[in-house]
C-alpha atoms as a PDB file:
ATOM      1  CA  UNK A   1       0.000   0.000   0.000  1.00  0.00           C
ATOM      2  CA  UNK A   2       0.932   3.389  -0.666  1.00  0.00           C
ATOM      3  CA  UNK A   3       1.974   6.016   2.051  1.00  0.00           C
ATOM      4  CA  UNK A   4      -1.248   8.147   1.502  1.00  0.00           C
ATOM      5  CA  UNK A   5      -3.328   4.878   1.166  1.00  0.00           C
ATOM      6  CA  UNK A   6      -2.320   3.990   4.931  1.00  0.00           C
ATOM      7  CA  UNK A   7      -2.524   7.408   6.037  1.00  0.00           C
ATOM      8  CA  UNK A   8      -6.001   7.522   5.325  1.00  0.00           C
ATOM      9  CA  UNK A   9      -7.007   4.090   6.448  1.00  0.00           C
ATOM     10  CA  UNK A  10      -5.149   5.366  10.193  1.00  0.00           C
ATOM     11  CA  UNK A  11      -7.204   8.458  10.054  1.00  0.00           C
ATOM     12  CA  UNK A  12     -10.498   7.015   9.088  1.00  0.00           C
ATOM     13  CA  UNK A  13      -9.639   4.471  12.023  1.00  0.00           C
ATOM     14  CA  UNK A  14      -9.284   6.922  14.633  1.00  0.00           C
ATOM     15  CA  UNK A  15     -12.708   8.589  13.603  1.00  0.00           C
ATOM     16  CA  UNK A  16     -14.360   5.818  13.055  1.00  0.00           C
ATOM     17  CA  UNK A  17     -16.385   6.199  16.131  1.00  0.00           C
ATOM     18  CA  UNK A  18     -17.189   9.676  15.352  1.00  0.00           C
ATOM     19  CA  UNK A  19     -18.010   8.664  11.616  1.00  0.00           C
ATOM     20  CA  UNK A  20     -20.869   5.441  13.254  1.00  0.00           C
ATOM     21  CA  UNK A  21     -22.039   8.367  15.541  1.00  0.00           C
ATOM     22  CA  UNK A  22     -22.759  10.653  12.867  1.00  0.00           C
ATOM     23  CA  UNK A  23     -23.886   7.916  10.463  1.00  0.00           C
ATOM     24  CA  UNK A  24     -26.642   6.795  13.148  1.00  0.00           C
ATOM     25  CA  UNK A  25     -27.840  10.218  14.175  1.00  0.00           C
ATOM     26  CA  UNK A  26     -28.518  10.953  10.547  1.00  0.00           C
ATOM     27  CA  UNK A  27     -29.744   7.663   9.859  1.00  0.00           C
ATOM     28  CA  UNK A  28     -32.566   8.845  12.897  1.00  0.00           C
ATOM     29  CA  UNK A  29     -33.294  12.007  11.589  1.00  0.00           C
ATOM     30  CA  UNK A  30     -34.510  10.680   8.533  1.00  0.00           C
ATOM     31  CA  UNK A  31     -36.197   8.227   9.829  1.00  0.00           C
ATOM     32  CA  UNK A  32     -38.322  10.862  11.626  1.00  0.00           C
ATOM     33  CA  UNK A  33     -38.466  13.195   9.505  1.00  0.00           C
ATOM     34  CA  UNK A  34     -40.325  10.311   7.221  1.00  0.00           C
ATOM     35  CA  UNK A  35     -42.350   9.747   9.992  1.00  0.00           C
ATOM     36  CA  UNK A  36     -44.008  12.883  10.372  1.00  0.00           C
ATOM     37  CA  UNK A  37     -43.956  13.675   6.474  1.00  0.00           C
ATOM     38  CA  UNK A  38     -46.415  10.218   6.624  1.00  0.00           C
ATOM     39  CA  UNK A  39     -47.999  11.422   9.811  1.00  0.00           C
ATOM     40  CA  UNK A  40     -49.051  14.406   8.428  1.00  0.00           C
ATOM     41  CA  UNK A  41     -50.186  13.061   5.198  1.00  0.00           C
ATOM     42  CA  UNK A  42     -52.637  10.400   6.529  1.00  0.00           C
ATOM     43  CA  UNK A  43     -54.114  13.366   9.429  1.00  0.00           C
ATOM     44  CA  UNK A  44     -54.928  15.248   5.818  1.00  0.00           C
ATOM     45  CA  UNK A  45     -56.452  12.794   4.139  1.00  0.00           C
ATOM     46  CA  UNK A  46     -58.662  11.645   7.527  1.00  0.00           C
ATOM     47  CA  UNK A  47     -59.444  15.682   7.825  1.00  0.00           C
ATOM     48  CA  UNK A  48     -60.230  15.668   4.067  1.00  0.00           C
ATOM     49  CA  UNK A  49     -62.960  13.152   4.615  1.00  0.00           C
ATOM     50  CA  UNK A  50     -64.576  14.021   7.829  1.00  0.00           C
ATOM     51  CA  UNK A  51     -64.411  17.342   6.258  1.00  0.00           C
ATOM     52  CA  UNK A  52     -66.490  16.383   3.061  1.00  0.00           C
ATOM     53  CA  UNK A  53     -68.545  14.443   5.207  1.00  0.00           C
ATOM     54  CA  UNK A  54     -69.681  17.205   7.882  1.00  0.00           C
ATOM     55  CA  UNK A  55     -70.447  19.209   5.066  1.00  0.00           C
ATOM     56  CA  UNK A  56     -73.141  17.373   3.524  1.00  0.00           C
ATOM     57  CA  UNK A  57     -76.928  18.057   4.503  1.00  0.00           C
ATOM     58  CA  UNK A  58     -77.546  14.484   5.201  1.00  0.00           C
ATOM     59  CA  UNK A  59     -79.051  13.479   2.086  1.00  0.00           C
ATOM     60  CA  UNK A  60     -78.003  10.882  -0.658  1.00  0.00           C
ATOM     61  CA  UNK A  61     -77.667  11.343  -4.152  1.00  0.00           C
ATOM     62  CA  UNK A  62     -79.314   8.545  -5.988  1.00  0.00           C
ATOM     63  CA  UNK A  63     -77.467   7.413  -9.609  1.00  0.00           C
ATOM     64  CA  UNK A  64     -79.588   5.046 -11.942  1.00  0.00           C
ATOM     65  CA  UNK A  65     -78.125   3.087 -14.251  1.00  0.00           C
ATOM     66  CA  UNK A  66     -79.791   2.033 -17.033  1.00  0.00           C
ATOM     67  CA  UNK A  67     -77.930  -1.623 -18.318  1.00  0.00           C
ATOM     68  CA  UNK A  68     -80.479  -2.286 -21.254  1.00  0.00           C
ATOM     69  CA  UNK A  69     -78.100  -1.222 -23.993  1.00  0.00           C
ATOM     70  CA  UNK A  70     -75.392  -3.001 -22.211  1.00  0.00           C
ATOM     71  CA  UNK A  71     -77.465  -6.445 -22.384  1.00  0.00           C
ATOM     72  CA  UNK A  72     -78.623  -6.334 -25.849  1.00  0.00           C
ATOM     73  CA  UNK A  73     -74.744  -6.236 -27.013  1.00  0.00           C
ATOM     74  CA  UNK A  74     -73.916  -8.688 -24.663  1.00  0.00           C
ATOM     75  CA  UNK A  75     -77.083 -11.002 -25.904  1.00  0.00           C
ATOM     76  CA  UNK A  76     -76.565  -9.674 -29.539  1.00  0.00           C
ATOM     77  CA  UNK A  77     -72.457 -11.615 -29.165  1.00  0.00           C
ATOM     78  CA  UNK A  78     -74.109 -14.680 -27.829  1.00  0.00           C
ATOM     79  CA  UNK A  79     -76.164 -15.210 -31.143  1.00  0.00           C
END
């Protein structure tokens, strides 16, 4: 090994403690920072929704489908 390769190796072995500390702290801070980033997103959504739902006046809107057309293709294929 070179001079500067062993130099480096000795210094990075002397900080390696410092380096794991560092490594870990950041390693945390992510992790939290995630954490509320996915807190915060799923409190929006669940305010989102009781928010559309207090708003309504209670009543239902009723959708009719009408499948007729839908059938005859369906029965016109079978012949």
């Amino acid at each position: 090994m070179s001079q500067a390769k062993v130099d480096r190796y000795k210094q990075e072995k002397a900080n390696r403690e410092k380096i794991l500390k560092k490594q870990k702290l950041m390693h945390r801070l992510e992790m939290t920072a995630i954490a509320v980033v996915c807190a915060a997103f799923v409190g929006w959504i669940g305010f989102s929704v009781y928010d559309k739902v207090s708003q309504g006046d209670g009543t239902q809107e009723t959708v009719v489908f009408d499948a007729s057309a839908v059938q005859d293709y369906i029965s016109g294929l079978a012949e």
